[in-house]
N, C-alpha and C. Protein backbone atom coordinates (compact mmCIF):
# COMPACT_ATOMS: atom_id res chain seq x y z
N UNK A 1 -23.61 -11.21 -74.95
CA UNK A 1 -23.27 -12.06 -73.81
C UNK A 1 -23.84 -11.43 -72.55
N UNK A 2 -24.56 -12.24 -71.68
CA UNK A 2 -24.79 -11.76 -70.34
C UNK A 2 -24.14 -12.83 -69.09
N UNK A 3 -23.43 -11.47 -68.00
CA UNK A 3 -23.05 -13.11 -67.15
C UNK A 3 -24.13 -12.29 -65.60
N UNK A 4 -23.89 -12.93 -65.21
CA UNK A 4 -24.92 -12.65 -63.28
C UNK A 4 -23.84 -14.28 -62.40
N UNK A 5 -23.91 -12.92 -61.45
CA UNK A 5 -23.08 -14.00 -60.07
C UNK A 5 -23.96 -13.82 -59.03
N UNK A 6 -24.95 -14.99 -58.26
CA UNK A 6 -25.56 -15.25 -57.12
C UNK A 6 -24.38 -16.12 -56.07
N UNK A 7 -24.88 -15.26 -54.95
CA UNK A 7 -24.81 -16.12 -53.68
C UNK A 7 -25.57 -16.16 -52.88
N UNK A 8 -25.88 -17.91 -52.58
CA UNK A 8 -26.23 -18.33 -51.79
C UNK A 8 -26.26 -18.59 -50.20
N UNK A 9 -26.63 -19.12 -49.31
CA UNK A 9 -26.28 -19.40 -48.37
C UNK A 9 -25.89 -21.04 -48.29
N UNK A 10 -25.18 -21.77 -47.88
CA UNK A 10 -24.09 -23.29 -47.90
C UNK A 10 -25.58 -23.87 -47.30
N UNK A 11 -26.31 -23.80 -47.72
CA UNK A 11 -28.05 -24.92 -46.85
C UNK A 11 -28.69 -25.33 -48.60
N UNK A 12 -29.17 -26.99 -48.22
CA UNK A 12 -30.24 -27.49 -48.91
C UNK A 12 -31.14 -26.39 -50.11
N UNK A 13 -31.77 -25.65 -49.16
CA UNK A 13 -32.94 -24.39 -49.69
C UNK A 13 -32.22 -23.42 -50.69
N UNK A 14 -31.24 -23.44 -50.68
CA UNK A 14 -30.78 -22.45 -51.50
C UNK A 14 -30.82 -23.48 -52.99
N UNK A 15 -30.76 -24.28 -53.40
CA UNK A 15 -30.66 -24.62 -54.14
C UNK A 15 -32.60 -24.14 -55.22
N UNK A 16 -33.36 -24.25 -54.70
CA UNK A 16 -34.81 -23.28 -54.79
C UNK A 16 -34.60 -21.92 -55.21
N UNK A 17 -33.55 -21.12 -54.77
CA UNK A 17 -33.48 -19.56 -54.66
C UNK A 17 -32.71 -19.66 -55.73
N UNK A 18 -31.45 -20.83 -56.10
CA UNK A 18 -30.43 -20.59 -57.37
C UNK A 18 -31.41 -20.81 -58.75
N UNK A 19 -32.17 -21.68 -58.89
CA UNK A 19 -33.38 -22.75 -59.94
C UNK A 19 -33.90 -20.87 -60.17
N UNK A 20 -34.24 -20.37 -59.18
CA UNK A 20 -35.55 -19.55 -59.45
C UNK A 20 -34.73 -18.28 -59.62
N UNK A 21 -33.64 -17.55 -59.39
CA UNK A 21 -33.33 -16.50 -60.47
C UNK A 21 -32.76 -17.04 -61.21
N UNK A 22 -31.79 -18.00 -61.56
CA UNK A 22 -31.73 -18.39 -63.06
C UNK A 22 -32.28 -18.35 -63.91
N UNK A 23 -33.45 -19.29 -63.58
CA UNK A 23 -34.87 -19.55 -64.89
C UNK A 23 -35.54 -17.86 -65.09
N UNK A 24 -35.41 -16.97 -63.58
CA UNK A 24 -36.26 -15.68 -64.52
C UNK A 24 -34.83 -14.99 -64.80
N UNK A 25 -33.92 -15.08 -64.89
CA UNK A 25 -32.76 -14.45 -66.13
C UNK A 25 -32.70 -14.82 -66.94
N UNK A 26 -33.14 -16.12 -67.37
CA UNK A 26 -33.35 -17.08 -68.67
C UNK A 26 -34.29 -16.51 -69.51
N UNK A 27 -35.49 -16.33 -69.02
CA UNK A 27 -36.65 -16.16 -69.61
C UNK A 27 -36.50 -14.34 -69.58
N UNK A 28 -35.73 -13.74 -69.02
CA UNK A 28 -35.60 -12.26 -69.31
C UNK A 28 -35.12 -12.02 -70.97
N UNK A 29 -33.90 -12.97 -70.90
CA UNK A 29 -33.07 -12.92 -72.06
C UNK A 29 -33.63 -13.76 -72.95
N UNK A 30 -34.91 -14.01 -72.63
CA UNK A 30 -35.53 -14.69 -74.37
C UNK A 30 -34.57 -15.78 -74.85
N UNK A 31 -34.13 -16.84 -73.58
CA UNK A 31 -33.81 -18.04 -73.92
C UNK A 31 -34.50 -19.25 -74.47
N UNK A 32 -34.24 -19.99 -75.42
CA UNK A 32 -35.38 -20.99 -75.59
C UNK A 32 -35.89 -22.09 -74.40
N UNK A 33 -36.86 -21.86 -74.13
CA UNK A 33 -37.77 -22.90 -73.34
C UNK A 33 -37.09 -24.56 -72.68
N UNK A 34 -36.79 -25.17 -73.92
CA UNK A 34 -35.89 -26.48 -73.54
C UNK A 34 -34.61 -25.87 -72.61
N UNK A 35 -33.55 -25.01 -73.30
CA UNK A 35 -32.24 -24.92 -72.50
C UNK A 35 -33.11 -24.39 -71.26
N UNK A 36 -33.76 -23.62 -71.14
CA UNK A 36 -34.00 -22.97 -69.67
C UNK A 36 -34.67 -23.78 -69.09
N UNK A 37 -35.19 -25.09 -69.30
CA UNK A 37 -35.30 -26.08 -68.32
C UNK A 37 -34.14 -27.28 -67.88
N UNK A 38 -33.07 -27.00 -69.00
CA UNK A 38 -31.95 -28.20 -68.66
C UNK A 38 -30.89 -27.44 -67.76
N UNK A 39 -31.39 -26.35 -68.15
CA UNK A 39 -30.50 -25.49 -67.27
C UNK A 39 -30.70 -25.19 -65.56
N UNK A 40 -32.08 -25.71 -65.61
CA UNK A 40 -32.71 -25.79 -64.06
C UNK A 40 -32.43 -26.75 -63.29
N UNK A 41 -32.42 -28.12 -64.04
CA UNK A 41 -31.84 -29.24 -63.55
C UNK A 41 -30.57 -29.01 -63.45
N UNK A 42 -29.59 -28.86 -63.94
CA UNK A 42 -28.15 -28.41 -64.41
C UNK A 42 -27.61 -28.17 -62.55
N UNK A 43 -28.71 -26.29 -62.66
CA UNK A 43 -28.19 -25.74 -61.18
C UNK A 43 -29.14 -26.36 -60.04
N UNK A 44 -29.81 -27.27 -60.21
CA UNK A 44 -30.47 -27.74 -59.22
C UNK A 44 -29.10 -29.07 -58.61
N UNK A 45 -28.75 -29.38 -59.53
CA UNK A 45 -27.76 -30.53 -59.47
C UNK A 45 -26.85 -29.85 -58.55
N UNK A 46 -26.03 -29.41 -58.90
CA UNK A 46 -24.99 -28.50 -59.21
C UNK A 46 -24.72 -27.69 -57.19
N UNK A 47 -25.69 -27.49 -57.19
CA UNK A 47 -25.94 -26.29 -56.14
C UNK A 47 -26.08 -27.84 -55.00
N UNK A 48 -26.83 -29.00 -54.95
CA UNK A 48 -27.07 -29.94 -54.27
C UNK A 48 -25.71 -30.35 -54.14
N UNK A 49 -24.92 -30.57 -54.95
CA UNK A 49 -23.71 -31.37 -54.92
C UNK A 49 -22.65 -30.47 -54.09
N UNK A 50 -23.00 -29.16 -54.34
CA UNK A 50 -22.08 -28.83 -53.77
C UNK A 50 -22.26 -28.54 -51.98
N UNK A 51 -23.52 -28.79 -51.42
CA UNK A 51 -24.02 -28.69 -50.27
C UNK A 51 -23.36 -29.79 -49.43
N UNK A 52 -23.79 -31.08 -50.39
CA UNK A 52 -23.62 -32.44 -49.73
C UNK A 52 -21.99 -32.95 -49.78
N UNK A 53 -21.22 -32.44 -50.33
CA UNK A 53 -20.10 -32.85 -50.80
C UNK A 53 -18.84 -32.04 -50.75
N UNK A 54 -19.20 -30.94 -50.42
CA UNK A 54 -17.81 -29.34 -50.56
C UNK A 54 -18.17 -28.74 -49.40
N UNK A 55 -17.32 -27.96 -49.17
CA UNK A 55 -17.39 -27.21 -47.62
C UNK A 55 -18.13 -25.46 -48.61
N UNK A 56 -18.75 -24.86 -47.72
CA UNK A 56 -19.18 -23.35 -48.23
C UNK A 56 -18.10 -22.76 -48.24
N UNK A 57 -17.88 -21.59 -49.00
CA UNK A 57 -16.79 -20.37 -49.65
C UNK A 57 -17.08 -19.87 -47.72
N UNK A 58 -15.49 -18.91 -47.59
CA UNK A 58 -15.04 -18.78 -46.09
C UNK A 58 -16.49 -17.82 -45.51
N UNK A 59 -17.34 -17.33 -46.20
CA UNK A 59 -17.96 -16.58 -45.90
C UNK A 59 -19.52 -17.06 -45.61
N UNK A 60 -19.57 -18.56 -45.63
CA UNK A 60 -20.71 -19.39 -45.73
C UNK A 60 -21.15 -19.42 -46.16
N UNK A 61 -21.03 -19.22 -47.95
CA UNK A 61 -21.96 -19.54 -48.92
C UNK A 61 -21.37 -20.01 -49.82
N UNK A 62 -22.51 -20.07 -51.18
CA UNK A 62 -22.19 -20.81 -52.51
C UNK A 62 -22.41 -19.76 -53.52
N UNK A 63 -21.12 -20.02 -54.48
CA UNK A 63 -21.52 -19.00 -55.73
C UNK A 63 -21.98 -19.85 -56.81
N UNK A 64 -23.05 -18.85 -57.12
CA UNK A 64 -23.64 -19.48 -58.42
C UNK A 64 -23.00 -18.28 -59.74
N UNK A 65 -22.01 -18.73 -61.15
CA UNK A 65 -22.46 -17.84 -61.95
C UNK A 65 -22.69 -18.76 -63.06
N UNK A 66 -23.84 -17.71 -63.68
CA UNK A 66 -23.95 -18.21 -65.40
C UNK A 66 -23.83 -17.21 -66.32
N UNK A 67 -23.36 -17.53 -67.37
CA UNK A 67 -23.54 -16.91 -68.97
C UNK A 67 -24.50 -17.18 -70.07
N UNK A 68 -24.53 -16.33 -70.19
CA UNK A 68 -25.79 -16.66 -71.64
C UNK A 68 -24.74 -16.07 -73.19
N UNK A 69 -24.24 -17.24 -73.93
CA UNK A 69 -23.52 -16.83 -75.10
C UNK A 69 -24.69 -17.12 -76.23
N UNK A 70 -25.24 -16.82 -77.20
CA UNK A 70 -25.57 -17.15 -78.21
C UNK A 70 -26.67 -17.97 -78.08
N UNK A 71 -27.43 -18.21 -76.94
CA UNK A 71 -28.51 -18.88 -76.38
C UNK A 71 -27.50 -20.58 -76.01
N UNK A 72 -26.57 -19.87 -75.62
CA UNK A 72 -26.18 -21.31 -74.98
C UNK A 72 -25.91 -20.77 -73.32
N UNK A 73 -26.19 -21.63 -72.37
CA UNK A 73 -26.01 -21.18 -71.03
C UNK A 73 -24.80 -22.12 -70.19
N UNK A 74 -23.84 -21.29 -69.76
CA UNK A 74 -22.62 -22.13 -68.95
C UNK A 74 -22.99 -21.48 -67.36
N UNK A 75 -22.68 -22.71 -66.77
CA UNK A 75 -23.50 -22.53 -64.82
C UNK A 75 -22.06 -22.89 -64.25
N UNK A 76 -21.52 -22.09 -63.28
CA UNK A 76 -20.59 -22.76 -62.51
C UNK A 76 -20.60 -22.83 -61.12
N UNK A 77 -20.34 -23.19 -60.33
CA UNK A 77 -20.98 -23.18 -58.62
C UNK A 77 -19.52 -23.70 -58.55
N UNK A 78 -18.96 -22.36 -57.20
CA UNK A 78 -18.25 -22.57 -56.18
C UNK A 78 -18.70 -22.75 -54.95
């Protein structure tokens, strides 16, 4: 199992910075190709929704974490 916690800054652009260390922690851990692209959309979603729709954590940002179990990947954004 591997987990990694990013934060962001509560802006549009960060959602670019979450896509792009995800996918190279993906591809570190020798994930297969398909999940590490559904998984891009996933936090591309994910990270947008929470810009346009949620207020930022008290500190002005967004947490990104994911897990890698068994080549399955779980994304959660506060």
């Amino acid at each position: 199992m591997s987990a990694q916690t990013l934060r962001v800054p509560w802006k549009q652009s960060s959602g670019r910075e979450a896509r792009r260390a995800l996918v190279a922690s993906l591809r570190d851990l020798d994930v297969d190709a398909i999940v590490v692209g559904e998984a891009e959309i996933v936090i591309s979603e994910l990270v947008g929704n929470a810009v346009r729709h949620a207020r930022p954590l008290p500190d002005g940002t967004i947490r990104v974490n994911w897990t890698v179990r068994a080549g399955v990947v779980e994304v959660e954004v506060t």
